[in-house]
PDB file of N, CA and C in Angstrom:
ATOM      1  N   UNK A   1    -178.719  38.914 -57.911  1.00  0.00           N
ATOM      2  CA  UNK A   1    -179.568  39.447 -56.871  1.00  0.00           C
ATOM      3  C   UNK A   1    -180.604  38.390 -56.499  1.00  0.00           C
ATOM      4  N   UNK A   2    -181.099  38.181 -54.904  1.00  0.00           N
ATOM      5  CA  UNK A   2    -181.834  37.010 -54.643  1.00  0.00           C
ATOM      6  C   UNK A   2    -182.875  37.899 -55.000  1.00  0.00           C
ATOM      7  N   UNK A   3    -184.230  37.170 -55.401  1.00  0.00           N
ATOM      8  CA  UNK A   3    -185.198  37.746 -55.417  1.00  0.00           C
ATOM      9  C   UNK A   3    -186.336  37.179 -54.070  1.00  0.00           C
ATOM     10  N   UNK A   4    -187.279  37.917 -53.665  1.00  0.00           N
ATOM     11  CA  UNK A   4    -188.006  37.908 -52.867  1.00  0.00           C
ATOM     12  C   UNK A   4    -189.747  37.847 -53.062  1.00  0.00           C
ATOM     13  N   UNK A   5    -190.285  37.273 -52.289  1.00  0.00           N
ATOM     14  CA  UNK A   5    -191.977  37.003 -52.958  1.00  0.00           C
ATOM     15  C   UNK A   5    -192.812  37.242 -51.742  1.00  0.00           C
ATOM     16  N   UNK A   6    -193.697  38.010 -52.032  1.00  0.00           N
ATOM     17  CA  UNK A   6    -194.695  38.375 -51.225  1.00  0.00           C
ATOM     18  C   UNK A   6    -196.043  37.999 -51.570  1.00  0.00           C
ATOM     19  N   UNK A   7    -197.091  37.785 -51.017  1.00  0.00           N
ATOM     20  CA  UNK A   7    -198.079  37.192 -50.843  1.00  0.00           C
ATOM     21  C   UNK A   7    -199.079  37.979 -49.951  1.00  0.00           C
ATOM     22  N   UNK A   8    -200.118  38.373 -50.726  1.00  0.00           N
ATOM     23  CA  UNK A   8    -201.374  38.861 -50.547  1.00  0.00           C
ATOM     24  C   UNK A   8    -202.402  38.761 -50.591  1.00  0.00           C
ATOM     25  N   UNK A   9    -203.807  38.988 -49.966  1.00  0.00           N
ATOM     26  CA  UNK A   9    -205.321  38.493 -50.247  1.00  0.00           C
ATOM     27  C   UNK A   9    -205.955  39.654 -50.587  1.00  0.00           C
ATOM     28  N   UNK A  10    -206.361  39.309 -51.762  1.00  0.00           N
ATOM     29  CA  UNK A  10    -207.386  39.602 -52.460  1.00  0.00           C
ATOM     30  C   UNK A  10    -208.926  39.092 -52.519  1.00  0.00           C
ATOM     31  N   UNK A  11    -209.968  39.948 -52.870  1.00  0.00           N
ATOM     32  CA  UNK A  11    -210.936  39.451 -53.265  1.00  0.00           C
ATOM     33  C   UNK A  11    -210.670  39.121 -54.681  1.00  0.00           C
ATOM     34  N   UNK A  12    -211.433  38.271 -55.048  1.00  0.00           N
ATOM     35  CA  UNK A  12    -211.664  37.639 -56.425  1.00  0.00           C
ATOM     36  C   UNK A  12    -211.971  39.009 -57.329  1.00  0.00           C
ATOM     37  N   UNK A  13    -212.903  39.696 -56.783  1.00  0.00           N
ATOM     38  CA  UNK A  13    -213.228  40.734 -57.882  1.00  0.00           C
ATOM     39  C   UNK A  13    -212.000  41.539 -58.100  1.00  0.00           C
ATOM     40  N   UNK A  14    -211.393  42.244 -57.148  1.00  0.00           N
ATOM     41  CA  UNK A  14    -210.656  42.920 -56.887  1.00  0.00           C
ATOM     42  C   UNK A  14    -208.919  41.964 -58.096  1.00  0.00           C
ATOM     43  N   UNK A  15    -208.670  40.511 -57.999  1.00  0.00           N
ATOM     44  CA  UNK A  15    -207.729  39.819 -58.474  1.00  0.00           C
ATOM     45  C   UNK A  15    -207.933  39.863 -59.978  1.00  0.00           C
ATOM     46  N   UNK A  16    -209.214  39.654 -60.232  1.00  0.00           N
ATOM     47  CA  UNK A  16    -209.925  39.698 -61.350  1.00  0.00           C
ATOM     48  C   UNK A  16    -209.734  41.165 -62.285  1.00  0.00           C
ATOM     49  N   UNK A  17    -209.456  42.060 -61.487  1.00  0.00           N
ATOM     50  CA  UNK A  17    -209.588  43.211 -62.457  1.00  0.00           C
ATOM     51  C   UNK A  17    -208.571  43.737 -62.380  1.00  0.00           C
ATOM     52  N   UNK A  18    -206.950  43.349 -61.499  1.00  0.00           N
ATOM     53  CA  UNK A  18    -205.847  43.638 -61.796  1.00  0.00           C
ATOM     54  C   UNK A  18    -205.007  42.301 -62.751  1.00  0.00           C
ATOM     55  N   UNK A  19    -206.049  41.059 -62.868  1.00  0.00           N
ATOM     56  CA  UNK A  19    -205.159  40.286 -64.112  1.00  0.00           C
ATOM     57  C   UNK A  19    -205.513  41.103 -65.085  1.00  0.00           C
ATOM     58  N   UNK A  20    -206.730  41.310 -65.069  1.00  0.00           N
ATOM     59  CA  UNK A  20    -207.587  42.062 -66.801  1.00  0.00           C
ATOM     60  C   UNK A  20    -206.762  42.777 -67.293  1.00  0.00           C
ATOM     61  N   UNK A  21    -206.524  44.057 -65.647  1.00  0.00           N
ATOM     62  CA  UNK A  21    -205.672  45.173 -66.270  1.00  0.00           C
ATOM     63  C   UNK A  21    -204.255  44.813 -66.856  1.00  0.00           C
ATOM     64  N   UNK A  22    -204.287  43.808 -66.722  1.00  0.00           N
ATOM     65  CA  UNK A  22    -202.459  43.290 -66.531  1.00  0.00           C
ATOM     66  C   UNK A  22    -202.297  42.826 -67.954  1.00  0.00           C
ATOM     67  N   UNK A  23    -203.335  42.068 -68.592  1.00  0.00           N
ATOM     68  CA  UNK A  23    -203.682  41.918 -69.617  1.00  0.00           C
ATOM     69  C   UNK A  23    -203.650  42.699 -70.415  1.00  0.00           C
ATOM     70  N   UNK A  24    -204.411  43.175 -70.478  1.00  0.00           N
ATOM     71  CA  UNK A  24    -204.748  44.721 -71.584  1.00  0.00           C
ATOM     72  C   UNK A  24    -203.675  45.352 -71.695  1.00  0.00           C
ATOM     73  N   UNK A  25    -202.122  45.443 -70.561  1.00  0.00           N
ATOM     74  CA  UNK A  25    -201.106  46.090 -70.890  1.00  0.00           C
ATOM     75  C   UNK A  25    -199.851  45.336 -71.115  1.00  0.00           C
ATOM     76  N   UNK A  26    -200.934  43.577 -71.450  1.00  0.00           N
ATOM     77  CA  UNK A  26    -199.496  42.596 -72.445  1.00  0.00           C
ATOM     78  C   UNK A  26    -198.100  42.517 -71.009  1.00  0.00           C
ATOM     79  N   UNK A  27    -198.789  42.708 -69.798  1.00  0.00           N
ATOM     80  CA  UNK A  27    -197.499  42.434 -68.433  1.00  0.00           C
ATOM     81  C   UNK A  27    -198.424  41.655 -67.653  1.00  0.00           C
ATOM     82  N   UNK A  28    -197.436  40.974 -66.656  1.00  0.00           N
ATOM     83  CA  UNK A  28    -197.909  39.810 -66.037  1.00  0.00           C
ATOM     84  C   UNK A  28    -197.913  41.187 -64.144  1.00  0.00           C
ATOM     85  N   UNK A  29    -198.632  40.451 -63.883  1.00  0.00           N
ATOM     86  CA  UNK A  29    -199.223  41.230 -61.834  1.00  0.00           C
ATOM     87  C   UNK A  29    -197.898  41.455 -61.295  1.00  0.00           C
ATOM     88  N   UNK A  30    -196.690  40.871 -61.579  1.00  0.00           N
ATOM     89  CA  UNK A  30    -195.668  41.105 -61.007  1.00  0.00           C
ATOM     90  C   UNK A  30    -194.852  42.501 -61.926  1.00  0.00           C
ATOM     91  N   UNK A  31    -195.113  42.338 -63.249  1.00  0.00           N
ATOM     92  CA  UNK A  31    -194.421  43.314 -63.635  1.00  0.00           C
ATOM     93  C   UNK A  31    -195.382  44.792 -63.209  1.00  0.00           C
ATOM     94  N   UNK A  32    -196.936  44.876 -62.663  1.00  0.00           N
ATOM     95  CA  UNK A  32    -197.286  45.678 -62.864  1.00  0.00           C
ATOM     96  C   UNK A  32    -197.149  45.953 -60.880  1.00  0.00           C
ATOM     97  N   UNK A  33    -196.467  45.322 -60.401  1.00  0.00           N
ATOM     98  CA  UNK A  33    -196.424  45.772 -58.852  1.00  0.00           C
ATOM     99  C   UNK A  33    -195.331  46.253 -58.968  1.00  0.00           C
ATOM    100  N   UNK A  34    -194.024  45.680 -60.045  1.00  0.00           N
ATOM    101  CA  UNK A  34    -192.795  45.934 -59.939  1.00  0.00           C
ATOM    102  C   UNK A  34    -192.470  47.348 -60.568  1.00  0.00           C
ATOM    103  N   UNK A  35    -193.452  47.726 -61.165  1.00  0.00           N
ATOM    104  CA  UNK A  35    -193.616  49.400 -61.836  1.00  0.00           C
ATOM    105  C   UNK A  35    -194.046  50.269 -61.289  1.00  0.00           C
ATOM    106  N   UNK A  36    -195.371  49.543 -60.279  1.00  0.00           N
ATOM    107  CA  UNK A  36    -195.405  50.770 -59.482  1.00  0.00           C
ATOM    108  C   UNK A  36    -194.486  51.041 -58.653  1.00  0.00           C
ATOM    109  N   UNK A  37    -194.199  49.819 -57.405  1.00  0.00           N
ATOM    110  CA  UNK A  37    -192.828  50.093 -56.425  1.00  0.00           C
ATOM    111  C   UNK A  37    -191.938  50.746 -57.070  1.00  0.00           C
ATOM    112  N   UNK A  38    -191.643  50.661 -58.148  1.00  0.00           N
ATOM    113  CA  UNK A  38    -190.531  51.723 -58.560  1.00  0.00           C
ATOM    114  C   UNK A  38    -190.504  53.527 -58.999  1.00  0.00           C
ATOM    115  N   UNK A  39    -192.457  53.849 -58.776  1.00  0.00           N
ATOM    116  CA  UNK A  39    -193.120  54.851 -58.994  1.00  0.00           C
ATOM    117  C   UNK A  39    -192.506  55.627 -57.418  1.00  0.00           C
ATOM    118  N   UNK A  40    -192.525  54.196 -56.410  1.00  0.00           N
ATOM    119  CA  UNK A  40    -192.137  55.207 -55.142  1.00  0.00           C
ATOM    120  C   UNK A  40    -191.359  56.124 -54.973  1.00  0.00           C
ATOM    121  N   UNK A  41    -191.412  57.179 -54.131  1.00  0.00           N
ATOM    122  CA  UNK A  41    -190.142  58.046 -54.211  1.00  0.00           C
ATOM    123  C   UNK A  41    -189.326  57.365 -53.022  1.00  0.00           C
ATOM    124  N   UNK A  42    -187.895  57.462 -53.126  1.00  0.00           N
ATOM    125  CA  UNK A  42    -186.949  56.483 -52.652  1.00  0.00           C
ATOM    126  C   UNK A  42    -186.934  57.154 -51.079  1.00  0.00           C
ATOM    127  N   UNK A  43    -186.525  56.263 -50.037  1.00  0.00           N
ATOM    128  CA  UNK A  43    -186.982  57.057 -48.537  1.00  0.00           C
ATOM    129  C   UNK A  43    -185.669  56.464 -48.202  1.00  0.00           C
ATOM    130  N   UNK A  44    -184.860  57.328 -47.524  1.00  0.00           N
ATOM    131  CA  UNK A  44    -183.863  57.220 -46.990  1.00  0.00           C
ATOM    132  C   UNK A  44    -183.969  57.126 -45.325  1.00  0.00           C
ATOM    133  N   UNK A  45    -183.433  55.988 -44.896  1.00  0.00           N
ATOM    134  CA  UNK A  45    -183.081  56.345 -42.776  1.00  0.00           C
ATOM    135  C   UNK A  45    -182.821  57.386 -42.638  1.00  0.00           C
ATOM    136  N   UNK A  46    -183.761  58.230 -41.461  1.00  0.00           N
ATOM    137  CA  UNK A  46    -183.405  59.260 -40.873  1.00  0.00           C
ATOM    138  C   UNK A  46    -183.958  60.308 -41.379  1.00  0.00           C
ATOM    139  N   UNK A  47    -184.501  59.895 -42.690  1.00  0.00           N
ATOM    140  CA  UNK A  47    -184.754  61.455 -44.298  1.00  0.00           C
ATOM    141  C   UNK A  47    -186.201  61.981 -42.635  1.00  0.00           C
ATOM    142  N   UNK A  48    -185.927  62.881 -42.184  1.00  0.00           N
ATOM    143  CA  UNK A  48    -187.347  64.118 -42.002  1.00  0.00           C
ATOM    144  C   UNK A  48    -188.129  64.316 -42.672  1.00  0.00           C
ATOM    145  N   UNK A  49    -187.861  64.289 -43.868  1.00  0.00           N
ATOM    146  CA  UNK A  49    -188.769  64.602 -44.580  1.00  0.00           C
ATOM    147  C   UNK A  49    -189.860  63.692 -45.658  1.00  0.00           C
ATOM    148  N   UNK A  50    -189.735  62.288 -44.672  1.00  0.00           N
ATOM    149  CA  UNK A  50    -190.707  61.465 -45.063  1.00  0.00           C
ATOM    150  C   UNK A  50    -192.209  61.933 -45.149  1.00  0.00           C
ATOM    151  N   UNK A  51    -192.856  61.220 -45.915  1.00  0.00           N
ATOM    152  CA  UNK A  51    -194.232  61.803 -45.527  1.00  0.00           C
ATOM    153  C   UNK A  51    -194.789  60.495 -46.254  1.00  0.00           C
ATOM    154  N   UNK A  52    -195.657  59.506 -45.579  1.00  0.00           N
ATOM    155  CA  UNK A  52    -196.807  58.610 -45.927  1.00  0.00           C
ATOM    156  C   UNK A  52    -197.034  58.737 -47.232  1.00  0.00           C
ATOM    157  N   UNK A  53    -197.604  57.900 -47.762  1.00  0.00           N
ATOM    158  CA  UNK A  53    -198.642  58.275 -49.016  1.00  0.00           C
ATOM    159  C   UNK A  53    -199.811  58.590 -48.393  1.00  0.00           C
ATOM    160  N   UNK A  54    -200.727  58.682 -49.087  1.00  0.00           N
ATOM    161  CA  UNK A  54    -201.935  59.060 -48.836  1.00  0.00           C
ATOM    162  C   UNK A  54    -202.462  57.809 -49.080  1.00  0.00           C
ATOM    163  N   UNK A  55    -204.233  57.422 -47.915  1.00  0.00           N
ATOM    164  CA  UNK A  55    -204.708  56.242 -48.716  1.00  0.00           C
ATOM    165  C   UNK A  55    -205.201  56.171 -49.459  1.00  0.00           C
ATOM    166  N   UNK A  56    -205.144  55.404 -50.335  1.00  0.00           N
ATOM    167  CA  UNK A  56    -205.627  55.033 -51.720  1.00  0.00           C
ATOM    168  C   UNK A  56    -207.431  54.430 -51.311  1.00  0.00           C
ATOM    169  N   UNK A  57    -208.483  55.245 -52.331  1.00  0.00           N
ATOM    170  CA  UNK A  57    -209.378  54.346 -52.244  1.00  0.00           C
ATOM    171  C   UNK A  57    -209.481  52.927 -52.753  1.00  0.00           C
ATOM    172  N   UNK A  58    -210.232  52.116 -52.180  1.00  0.00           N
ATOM    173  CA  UNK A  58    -210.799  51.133 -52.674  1.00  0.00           C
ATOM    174  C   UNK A  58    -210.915  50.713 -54.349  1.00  0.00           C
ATOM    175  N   UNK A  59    -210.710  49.469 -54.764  1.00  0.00           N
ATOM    176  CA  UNK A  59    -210.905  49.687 -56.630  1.00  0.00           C
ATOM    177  C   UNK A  59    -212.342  49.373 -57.022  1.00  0.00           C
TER     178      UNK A  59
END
């Protein structure tokens, strides 16, 4: 499987306290994006019955 890389801006504080967290759970920022994306519920073309997430506050 090819893999793919995405790229995002952060504030420092904000980068700072998802390495920490990333730390503290012994996984590197990719394994902890790659856990949540997989938290998503799966959305199919066409599914009606999509619905957004909700926004997330600020950290």
């Amino acid at each position: 499987m090819k893999e793919k890389s995405i790229r995002i801006r952060l504030s420092q504080k904000r980068y700072d306290k998802l390495k920490a967290y990333a730390e503290t759970k012994e996984k590197t920022v990719t394994q902890l994006v790659e856990d949540w994306i997989d938290r998503l519920p799966s959305q199919k073309i066409g599914d009606s019955s999509y619905a957004p997430l909700p926004n997330q506050p600020d950290g």
